[in-house]
N, C-alpha and C. Protein backbone atom coordinates (compact mmCIF):
# COMPACT_ATOMS: atom_id res chain seq x y z
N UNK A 1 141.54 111.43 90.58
CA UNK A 1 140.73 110.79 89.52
C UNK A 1 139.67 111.76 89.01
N UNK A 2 139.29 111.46 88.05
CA UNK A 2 138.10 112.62 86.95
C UNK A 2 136.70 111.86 88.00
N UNK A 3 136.44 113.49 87.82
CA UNK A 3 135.14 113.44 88.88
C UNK A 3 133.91 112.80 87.74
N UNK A 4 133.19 111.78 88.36
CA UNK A 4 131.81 110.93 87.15
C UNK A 4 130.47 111.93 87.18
N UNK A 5 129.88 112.08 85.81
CA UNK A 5 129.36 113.28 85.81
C UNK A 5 128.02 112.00 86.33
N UNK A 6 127.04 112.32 86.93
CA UNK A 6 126.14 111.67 87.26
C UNK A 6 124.43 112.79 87.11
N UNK A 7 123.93 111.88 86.20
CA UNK A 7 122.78 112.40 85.81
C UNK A 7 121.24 112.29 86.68
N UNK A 8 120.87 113.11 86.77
CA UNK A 8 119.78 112.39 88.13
C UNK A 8 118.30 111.65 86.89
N UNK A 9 117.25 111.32 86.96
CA UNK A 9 116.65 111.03 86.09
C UNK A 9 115.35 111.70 86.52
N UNK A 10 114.87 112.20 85.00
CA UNK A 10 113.91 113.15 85.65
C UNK A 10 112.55 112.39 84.97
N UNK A 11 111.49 112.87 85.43
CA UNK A 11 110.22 112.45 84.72
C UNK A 11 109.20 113.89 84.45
N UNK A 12 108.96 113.75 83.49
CA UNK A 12 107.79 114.74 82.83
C UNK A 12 106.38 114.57 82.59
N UNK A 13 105.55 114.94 83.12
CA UNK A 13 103.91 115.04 82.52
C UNK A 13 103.35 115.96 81.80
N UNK A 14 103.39 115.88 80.43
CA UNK A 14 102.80 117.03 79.42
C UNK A 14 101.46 117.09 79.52
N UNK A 15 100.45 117.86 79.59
CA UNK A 15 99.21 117.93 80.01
C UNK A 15 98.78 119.03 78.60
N UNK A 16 98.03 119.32 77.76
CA UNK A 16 97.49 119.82 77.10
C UNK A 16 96.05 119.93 77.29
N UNK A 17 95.65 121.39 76.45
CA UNK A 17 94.52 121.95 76.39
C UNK A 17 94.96 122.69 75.41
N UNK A 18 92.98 122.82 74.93
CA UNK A 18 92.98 123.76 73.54
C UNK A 18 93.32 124.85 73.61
N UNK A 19 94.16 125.11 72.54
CA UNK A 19 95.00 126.91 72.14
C UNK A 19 94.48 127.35 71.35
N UNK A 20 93.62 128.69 72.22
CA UNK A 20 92.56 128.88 70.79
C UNK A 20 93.02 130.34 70.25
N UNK A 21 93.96 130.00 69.72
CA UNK A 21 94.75 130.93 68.72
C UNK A 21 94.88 130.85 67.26
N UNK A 22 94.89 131.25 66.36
CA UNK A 22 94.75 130.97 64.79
C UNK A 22 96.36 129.51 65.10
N UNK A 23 96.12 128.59 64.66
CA UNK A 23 97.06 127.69 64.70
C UNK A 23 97.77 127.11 65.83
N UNK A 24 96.73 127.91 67.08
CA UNK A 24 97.30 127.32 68.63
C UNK A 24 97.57 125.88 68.70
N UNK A 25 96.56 124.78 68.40
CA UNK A 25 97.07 123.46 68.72
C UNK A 25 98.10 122.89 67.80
N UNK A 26 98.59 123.34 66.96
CA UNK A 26 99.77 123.11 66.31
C UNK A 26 100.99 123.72 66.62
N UNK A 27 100.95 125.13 67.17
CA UNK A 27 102.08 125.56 67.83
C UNK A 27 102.15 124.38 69.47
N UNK A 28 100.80 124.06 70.10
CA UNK A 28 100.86 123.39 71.60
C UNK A 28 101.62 122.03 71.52
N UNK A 29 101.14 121.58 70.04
CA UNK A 29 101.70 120.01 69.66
C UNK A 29 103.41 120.16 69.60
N UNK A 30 103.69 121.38 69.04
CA UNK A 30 105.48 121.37 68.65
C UNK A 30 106.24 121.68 70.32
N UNK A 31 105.12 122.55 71.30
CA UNK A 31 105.73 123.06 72.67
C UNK A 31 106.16 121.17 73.08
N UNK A 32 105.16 120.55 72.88
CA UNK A 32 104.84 119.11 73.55
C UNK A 32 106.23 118.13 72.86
N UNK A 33 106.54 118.42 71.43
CA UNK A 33 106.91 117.20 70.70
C UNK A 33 108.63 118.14 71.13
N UNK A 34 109.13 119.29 71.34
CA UNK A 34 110.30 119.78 71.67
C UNK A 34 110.58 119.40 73.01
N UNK A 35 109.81 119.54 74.26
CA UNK A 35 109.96 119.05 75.12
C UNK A 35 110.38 117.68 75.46
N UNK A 36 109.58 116.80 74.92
CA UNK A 36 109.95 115.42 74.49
C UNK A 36 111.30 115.18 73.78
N UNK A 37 111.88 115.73 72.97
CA UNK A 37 113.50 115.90 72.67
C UNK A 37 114.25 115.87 73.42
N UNK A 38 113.98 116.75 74.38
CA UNK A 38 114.94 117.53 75.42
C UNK A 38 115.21 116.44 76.61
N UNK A 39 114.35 114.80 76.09
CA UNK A 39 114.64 114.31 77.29
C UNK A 39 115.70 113.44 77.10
N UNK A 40 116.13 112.61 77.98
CA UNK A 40 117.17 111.61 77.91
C UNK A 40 116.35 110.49 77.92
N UNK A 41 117.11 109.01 77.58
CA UNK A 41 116.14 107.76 76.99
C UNK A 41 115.66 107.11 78.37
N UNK A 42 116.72 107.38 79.23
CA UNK A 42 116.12 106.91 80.91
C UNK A 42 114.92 107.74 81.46
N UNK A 43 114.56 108.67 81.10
CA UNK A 43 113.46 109.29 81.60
C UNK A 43 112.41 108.51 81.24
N UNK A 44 111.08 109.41 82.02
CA UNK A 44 110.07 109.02 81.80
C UNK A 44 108.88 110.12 81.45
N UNK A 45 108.26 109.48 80.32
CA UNK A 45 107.38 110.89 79.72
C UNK A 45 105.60 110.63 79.91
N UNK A 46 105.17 111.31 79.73
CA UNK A 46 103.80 111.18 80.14
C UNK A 46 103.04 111.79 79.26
N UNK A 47 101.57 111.89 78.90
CA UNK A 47 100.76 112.78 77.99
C UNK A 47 99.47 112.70 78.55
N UNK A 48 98.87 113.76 79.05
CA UNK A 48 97.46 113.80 79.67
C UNK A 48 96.70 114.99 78.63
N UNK A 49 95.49 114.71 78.56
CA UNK A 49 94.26 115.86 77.69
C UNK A 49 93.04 114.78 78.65
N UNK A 50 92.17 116.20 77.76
CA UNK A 50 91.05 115.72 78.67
C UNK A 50 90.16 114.50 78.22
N UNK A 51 89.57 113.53 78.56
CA UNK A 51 89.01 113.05 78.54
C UNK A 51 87.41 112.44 79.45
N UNK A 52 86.81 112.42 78.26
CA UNK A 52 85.13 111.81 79.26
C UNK A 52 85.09 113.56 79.86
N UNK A 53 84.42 113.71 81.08
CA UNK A 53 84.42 114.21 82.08
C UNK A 53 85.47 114.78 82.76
N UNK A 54 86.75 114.29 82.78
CA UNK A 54 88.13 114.49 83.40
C UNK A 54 88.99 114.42 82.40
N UNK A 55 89.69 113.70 82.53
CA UNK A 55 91.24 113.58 82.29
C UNK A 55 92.05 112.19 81.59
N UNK A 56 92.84 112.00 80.94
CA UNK A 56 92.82 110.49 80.51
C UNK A 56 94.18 110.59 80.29
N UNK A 57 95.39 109.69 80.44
CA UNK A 57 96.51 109.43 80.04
C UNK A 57 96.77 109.18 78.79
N UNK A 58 97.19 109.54 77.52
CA UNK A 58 97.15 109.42 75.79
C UNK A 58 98.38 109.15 75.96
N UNK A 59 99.20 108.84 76.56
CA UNK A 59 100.43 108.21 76.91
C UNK A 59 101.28 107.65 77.94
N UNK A 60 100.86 107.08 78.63
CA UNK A 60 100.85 106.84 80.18
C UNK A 60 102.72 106.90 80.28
N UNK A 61 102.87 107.18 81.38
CA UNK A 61 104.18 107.73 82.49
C UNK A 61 105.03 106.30 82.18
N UNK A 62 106.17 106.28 81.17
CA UNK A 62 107.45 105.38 81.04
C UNK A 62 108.32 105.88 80.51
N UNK A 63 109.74 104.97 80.16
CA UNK A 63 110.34 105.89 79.88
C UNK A 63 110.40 106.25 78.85
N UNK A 64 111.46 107.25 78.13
CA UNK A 64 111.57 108.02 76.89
C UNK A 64 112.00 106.69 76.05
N UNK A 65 112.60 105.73 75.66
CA UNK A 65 113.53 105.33 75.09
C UNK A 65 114.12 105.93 74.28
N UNK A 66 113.39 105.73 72.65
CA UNK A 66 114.01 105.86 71.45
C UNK A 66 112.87 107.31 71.07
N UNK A 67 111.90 107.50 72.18
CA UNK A 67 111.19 108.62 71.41
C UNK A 67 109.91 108.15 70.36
N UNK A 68 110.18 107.18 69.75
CA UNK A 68 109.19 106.86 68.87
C UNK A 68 107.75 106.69 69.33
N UNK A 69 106.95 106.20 70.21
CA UNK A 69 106.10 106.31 71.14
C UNK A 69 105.64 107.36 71.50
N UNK A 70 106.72 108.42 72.28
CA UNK A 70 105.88 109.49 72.82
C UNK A 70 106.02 110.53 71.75
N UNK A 71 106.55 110.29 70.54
CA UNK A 71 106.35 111.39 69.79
C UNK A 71 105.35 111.00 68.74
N UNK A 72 105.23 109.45 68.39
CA UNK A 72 103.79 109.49 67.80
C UNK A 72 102.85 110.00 68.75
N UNK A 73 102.83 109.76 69.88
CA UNK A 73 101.33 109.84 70.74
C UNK A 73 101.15 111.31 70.67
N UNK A 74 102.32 112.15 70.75
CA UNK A 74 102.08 113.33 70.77
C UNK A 74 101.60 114.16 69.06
N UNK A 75 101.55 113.73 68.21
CA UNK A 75 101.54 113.78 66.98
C UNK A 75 99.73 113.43 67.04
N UNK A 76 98.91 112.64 68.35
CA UNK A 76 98.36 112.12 68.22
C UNK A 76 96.78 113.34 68.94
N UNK A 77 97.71 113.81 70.09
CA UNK A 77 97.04 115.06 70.44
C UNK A 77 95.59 115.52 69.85
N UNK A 78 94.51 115.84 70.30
CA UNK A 78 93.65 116.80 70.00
C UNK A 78 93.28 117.48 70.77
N UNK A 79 94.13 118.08 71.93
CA UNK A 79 93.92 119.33 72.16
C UNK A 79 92.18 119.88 72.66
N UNK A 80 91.58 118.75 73.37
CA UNK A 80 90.27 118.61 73.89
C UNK A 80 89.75 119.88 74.89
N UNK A 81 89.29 120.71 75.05
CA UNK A 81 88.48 121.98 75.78
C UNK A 81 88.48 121.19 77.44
N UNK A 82 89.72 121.45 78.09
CA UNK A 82 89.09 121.19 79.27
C UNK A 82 88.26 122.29 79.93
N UNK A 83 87.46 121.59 81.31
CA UNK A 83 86.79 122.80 81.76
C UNK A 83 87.16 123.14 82.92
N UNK A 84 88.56 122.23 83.61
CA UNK A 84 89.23 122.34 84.80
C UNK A 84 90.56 121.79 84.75
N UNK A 85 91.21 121.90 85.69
CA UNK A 85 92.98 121.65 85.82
C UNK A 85 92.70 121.02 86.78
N UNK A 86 92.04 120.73 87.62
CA UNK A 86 92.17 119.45 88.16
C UNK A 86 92.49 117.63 88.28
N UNK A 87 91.66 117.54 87.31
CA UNK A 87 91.84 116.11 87.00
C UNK A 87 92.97 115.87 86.17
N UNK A 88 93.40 116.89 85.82
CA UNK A 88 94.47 116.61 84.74
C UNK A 88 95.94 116.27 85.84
N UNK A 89 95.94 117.56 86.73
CA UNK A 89 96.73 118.01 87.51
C UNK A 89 96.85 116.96 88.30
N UNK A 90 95.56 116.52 89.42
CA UNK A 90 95.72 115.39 90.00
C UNK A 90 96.63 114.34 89.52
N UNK A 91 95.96 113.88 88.13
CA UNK A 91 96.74 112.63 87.53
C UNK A 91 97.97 112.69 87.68
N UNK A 92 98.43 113.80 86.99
CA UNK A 92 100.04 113.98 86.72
C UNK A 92 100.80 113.62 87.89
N UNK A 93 100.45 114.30 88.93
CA UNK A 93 100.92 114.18 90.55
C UNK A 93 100.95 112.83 90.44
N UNK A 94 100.04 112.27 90.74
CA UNK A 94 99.72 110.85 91.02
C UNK A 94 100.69 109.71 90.25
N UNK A 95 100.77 110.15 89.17
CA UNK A 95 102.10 109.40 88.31
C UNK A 95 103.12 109.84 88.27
N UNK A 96 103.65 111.10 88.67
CA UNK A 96 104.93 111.41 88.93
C UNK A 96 105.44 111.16 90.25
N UNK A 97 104.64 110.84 91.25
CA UNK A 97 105.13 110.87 92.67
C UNK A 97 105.18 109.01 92.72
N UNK A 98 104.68 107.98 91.59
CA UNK A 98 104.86 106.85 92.16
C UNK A 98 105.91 106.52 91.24
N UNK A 99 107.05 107.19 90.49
CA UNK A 99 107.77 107.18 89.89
C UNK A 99 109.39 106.87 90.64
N UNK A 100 110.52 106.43 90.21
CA UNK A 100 111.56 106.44 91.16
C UNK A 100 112.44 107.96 91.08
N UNK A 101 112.32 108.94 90.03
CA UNK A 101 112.55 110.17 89.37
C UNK A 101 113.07 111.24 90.29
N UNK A 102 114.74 111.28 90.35
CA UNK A 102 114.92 112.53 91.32
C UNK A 102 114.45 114.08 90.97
N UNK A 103 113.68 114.16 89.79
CA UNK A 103 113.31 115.41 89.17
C UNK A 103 112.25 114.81 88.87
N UNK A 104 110.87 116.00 88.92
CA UNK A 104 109.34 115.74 88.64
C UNK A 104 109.12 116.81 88.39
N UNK A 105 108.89 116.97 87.38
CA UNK A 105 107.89 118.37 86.49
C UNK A 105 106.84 118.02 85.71
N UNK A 106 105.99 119.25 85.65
CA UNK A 106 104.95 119.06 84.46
C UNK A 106 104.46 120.16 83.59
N UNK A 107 104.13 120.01 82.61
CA UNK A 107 104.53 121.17 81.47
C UNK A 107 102.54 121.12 81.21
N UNK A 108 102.27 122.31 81.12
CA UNK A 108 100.90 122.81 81.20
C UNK A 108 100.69 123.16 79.76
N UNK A 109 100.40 123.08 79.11
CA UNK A 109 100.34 123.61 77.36
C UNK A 109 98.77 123.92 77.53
N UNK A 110 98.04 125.50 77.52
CA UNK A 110 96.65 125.99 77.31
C UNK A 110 96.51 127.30 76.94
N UNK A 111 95.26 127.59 77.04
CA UNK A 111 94.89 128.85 77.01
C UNK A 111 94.67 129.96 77.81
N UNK A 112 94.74 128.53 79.37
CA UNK A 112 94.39 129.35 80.30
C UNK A 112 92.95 129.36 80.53
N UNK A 113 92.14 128.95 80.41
CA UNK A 113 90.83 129.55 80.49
C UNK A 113 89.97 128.34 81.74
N UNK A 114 90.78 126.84 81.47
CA UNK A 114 89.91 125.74 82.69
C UNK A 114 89.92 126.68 84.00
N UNK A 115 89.17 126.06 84.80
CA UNK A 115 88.90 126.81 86.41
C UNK A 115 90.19 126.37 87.03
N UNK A 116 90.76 127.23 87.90
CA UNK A 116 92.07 126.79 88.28
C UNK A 116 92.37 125.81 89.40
N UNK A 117 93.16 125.10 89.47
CA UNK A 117 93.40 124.15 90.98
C UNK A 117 93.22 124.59 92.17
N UNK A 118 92.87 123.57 93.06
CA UNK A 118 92.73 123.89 94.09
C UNK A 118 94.09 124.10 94.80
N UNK A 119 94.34 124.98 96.18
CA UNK A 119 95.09 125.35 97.02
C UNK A 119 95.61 123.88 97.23
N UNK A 120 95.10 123.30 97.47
CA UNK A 120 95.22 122.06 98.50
C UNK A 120 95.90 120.99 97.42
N UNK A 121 96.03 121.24 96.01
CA UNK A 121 96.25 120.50 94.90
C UNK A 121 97.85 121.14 94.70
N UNK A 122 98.07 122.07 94.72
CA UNK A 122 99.00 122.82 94.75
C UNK A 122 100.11 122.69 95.82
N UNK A 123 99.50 123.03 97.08
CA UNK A 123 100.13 122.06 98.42
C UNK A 123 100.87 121.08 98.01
N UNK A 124 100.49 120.19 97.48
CA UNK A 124 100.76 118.76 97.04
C UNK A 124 101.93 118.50 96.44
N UNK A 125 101.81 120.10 95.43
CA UNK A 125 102.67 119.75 94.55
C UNK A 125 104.15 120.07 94.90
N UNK A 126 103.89 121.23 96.20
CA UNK A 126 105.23 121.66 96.60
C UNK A 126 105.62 120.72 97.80
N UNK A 127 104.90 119.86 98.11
CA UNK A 127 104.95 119.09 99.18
C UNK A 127 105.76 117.98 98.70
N UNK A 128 105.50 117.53 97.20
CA UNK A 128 106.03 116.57 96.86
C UNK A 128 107.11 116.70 95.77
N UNK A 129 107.71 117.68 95.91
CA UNK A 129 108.82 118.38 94.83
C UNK A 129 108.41 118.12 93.57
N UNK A 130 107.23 118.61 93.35
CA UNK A 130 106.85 118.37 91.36
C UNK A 130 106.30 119.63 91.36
N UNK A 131 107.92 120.35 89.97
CA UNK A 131 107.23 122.14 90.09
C UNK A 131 106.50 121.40 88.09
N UNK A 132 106.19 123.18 88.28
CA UNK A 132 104.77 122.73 86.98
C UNK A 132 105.53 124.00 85.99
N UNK A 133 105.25 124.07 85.36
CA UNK A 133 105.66 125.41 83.90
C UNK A 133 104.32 125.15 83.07
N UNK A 134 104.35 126.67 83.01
CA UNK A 134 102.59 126.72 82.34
C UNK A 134 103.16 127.25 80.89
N UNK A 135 102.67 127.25 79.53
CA UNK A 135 103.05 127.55 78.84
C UNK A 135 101.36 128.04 78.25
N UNK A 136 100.98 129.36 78.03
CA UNK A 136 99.67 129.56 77.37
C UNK A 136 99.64 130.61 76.12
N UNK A 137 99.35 129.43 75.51
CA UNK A 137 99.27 129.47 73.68
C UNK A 137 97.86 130.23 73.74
N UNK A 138 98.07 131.62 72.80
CA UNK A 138 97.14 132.62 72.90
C UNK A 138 96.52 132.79 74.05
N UNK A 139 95.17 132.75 74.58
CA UNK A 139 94.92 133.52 75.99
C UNK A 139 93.26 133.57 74.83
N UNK A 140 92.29 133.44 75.95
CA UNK A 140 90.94 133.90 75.60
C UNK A 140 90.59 135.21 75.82
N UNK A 141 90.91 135.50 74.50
CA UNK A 141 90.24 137.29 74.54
C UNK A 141 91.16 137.90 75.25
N UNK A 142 92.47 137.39 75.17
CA UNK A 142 93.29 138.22 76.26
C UNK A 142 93.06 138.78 77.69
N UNK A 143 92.43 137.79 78.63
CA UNK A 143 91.56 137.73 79.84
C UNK A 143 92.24 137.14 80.91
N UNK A 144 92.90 138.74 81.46
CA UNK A 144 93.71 138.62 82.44
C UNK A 144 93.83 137.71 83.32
N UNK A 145 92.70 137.43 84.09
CA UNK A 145 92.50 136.03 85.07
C UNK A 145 93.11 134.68 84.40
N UNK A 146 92.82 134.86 83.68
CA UNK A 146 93.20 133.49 82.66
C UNK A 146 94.78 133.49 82.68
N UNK A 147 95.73 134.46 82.44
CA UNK A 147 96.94 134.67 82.46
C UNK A 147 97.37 134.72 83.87
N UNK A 148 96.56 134.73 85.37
CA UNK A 148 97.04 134.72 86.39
C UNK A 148 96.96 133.62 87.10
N UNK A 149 95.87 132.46 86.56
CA UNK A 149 95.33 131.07 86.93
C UNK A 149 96.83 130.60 86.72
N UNK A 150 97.40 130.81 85.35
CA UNK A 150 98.33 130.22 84.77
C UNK A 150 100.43 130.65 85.12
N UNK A 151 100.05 131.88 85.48
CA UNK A 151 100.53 132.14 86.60
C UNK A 151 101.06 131.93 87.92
N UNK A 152 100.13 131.54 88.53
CA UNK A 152 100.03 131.23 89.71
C UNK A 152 100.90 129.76 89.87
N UNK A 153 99.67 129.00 89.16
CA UNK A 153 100.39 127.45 88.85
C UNK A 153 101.62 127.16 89.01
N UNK A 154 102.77 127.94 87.89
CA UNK A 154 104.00 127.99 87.82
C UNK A 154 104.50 128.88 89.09
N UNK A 155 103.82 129.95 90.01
CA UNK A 155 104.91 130.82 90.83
C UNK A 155 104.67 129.59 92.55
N UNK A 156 103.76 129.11 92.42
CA UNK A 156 103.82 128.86 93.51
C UNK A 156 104.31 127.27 93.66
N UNK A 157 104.46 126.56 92.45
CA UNK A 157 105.08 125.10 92.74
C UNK A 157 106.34 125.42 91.93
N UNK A 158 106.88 126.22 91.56
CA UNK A 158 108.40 126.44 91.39
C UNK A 158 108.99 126.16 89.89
N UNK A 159 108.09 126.42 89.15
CA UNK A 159 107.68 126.22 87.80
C UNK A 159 108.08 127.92 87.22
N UNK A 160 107.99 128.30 85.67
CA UNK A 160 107.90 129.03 85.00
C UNK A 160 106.51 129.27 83.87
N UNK A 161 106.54 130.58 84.36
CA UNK A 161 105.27 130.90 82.74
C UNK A 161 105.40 131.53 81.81
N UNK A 162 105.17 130.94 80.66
CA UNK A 162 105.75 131.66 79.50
C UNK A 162 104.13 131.96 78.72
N UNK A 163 104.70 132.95 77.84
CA UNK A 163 102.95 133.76 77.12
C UNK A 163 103.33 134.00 75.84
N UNK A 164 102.63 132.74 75.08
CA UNK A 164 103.20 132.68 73.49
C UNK A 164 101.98 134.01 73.05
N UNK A 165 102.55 134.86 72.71
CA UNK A 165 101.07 135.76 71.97
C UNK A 165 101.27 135.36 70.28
N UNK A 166 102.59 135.37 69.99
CA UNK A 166 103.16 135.26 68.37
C UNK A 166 102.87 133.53 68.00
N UNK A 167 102.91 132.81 67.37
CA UNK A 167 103.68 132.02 67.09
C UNK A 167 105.08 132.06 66.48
């Protein structure tokens, strides 16, 4: 008999920060609204920026359906100056791990420049199979640390980093 192709279901947390590149938060909005394509309608999508003090859900963790939802919300974006990856990071964890999702990722859209996560945040993340992909739209002043915060993120929870310099 024909072998049944069986899809596992994955869940995503898009997390944004400001790209302070001539047209960065409009290239960060299209990284966010392509990703969101790429999913299937059983998934589940997420949208975190910063808010208050921390961090705020602008689209809280369900599934994709038809798209219409998470691609207005993402349309909805402003790309707020965080001043840390923590609270953002936390969250995401926190809603991807109470998810039923045999795949957990989270897609980092910045500049690179918030203070970076803690060890122990990171732990977490490989502890609980949710790798991260950093994606950083321009770079402040081209400031190496900033490109290794972002770095890091992705090498050590099993993620990828990509370094838009062009649009």
């Amino acid at each position: 008999p024909p072998a049944e192709r069986q899809i596992v279901k994955g869940a995503l947390a898009i997390i944004v920060h400001s790209c302070e590149m001539p047209q960065g938060n409009y290239w960060g909005r299209r990284v966010a609204e392509a990703a969101i394509e790429t999913l299937n309608a059983a998934d589940d999508i997420g949208l975190i920026e910063k808010g208050g003090q921390g961090a705020t859900w602008v689209y809280r963790l369900q599934p994709v359906g038809d798209r219409v939802g998470a691609l207005s919300a993402a349309k909805q974006l402003t790309f707020g100056d965080m001043q840390m990856f923590q609270p953002s990071m936390q969250m995401a964890l926190q809603g991807l791990v109470a998810t039923d999702a045999g795949q957990r990722h989270v897609i980092i859209i910045s500049d690179g420049d918030p203070q970076p996560p803690s060890a122990n945040l990171l732990t977490q993340y490989v502890d609980n199979g949710v790798t991260c992909t950093t994606i950083m739209v321009g770079g402040h002043g081209n400031n190496a640390l900033h490109e290794q915060v972002m770095q890091r993120i992705a090498t050590i929870t099993g993620g990828t980093y990509y370094r838009v310099k062009d649009p």
